[in-house]
Protein backbone atom coordinates (compact mmCIF):
# COMPACT_ATOMS: atom_id res chain seq x y z
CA UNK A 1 -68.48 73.10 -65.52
CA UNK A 2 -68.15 69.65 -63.74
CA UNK A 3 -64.85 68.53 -62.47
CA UNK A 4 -64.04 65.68 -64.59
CA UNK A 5 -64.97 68.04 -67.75
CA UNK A 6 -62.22 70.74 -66.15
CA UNK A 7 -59.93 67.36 -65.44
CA UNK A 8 -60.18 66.50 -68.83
CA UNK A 9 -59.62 69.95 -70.84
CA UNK A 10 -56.47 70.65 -68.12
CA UNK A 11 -55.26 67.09 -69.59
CA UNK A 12 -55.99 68.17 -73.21
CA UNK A 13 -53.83 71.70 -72.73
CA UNK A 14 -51.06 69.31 -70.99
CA UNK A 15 -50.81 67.54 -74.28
CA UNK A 16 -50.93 70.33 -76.63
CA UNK A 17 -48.62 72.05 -74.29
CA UNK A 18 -46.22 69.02 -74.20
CA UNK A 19 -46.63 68.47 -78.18
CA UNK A 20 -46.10 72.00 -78.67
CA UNK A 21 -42.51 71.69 -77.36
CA UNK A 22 -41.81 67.92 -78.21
CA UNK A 23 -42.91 67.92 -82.13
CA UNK A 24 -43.89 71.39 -83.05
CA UNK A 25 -41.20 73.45 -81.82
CA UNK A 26 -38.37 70.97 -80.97
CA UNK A 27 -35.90 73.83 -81.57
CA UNK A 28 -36.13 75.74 -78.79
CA UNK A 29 -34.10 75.39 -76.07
CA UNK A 30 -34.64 74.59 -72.43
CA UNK A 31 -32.50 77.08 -71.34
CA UNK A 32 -34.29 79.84 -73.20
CA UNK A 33 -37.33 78.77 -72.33
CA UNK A 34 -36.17 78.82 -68.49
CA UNK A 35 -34.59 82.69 -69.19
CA UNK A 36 -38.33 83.32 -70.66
CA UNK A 37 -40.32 81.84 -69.05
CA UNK A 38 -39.05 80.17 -66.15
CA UNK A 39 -39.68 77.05 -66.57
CA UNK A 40 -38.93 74.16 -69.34
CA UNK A 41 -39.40 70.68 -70.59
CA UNK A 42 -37.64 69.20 -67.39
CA UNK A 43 -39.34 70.88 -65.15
CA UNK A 44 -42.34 69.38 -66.94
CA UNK A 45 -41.30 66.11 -66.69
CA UNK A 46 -40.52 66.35 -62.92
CA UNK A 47 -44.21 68.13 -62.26
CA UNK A 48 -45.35 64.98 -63.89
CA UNK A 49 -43.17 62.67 -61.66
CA UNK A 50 -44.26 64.60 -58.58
CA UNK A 51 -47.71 64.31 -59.68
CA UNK A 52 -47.61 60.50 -59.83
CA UNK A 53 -45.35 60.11 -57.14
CA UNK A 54 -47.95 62.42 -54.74
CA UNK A 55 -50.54 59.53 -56.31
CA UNK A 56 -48.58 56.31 -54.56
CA UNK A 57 -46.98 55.64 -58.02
CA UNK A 58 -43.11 55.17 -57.75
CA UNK A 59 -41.85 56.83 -60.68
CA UNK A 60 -38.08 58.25 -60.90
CA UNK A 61 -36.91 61.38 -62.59
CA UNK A 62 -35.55 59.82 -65.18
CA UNK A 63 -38.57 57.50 -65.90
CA UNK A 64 -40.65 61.27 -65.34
CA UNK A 65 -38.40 62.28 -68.35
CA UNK A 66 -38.53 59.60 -70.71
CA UNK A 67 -42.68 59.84 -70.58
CA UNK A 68 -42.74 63.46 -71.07
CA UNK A 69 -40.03 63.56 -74.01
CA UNK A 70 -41.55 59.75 -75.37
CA UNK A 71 -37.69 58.63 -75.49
CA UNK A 72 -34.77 58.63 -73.13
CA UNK A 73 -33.40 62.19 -72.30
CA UNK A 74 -29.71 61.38 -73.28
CA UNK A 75 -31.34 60.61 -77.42
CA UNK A 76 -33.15 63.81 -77.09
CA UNK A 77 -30.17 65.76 -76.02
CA UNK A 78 -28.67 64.16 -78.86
CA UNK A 79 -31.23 64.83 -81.27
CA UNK A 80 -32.18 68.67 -80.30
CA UNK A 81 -30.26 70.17 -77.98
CA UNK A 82 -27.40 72.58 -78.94
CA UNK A 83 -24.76 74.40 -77.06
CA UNK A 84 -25.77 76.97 -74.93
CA UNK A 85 -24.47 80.35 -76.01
CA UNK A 86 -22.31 82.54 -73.68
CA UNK A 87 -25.64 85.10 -73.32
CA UNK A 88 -27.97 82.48 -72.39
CA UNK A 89 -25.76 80.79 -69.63
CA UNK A 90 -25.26 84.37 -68.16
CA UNK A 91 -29.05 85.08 -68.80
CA UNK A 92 -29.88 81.41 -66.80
CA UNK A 93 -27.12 82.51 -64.06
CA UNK A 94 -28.63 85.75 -63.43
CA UNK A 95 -32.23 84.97 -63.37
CA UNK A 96 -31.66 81.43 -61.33
């Protein structure tokens, strides 16, 4: 396989990966997903700042955030994220 094919199917499994989470399964919580799986939709967001910033391409975290969930974090938060039960904070304080 060429490089720019593998560039371009790692792209495509970003997106599905990032629709996946954003529009298919908008229920599930960051913090589970960082007790699961160790990572989440912010640390997403911030490989995707890091990525541009390691490019030359100034690009804050919050800016990183707003691409990644296609709105401002603060109306997501509002939109899909729930409290944090008692077990998942102690599940995220143990494991991080």
């Amino acid at each position: 396989m060429d490089e720019q094919t593998k560039l371009e199917l790692e792209a495509a499994a970003f997106r599905r990966l990032q629709q996946h989470l954003m529009q298919d399964r908008p229920d599930v919580q960051n913090i589970d997903l960082m007790n699961m799986a160790g990572f989440c939709r912010n640390c997403l967001s911030r490989w995707y700042q890091e990525a541009a910033n390691a490019r030359g391409i100034d690009m804050t975290k919050d800016e990183g955030r707003e691409i990644f969930y296609g709105m401002p974090y603060a109306d997501w938060q509002a939109n899909h994220q729930t409290e944090a039960s008692p077990e998942a904070r102690a599940a995220f304080k143990d494991s991080h």
